[in-house]
Protein backbone atom coordinates (compact mmCIF):
# COMPACT_ATOMS: atom_id res chain seq x y z
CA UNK A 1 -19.44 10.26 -1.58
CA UNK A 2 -20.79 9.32 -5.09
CA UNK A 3 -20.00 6.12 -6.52
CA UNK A 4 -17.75 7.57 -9.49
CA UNK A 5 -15.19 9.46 -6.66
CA UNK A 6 -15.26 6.36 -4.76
CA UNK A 7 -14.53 3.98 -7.66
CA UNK A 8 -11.70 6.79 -8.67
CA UNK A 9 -10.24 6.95 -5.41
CA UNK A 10 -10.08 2.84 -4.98
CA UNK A 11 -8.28 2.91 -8.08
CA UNK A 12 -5.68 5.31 -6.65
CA UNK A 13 -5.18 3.16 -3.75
CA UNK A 14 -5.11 0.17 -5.36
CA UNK A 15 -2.10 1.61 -7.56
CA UNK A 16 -0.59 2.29 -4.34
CA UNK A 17 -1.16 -1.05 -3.07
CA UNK A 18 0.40 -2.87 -5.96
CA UNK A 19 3.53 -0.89 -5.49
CA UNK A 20 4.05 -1.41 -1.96
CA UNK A 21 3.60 -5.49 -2.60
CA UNK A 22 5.78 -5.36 -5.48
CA UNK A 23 8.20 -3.36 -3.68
CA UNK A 24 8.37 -5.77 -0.39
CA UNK A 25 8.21 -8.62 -3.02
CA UNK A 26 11.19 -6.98 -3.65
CA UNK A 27 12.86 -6.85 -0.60
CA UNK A 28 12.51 -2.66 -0.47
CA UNK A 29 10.17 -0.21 1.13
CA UNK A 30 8.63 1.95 -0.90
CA UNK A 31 8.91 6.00 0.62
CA UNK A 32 5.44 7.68 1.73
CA UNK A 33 6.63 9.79 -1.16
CA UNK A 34 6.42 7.04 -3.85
CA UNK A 35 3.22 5.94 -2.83
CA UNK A 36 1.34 9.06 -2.58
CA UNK A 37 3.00 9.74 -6.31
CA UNK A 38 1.49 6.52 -7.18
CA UNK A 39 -2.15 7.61 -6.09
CA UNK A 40 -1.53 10.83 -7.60
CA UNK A 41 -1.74 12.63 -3.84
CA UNK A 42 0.38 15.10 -1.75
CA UNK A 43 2.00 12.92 0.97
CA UNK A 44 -0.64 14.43 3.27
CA UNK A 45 -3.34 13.65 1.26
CA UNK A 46 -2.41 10.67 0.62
CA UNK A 47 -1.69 9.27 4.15
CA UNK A 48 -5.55 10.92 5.32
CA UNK A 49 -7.21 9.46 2.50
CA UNK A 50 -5.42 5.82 2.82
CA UNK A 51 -6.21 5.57 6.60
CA UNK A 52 -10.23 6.47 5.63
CA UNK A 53 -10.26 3.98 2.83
CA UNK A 54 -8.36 0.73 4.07
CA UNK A 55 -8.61 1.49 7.68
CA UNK A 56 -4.64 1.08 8.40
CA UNK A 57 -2.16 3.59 7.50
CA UNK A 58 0.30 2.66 5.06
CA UNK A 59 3.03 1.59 7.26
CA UNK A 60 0.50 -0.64 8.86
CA UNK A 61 -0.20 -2.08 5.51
CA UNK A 62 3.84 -2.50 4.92
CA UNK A 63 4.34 -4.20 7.82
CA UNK A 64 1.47 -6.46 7.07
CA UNK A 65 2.24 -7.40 3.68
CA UNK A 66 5.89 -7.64 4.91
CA UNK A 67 5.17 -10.57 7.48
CA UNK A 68 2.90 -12.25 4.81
CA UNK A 69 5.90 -12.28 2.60
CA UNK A 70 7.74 -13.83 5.55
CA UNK A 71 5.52 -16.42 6.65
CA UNK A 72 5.13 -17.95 2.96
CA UNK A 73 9.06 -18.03 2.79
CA UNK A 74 8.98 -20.03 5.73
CA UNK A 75 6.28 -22.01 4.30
CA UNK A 76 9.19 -22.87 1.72
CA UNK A 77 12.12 -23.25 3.66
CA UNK A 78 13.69 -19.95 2.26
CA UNK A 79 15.77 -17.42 4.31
């Protein structure tokens, strides 16, 4: 893969990345459907090229952005 695809398709991720933390910052979870939109991918597409790039799927990356979330409220005493 050629360094301009891969820097494009980082990008995408990352897009879909910053919605899914501000989402569980939240308190939501963000739909396969949202993300994909946010990477500009089909949800097929998307879910395929995720798993290649970050080497979790995106729920895996949910949950683990999730417990983060959950550990630092702890950290603070917060519910």
């Amino acid at each position: 893969m050629c360094d301009v695809k891969r820097a494009t398709l980082l990008a995408r991720m990352e897009r879909a990345i910053a919605l899914m933390a501000e989402r569980i910052e939240a308190g939501e979870t963000p739909s396969l459907d949202e993300l994909a939109a946010a990477a500009a991918f089909s949800r097929f597409h998307f879910h395929r090229a995720y798993r290649l790039v970050t080497g979790e799927t995106p729920a895996e990356t949910q949950r683990r952005l999730r417990l983060a979330r959950a550990v630092d409220q702890l950290g603070r005493d917060e519910t």
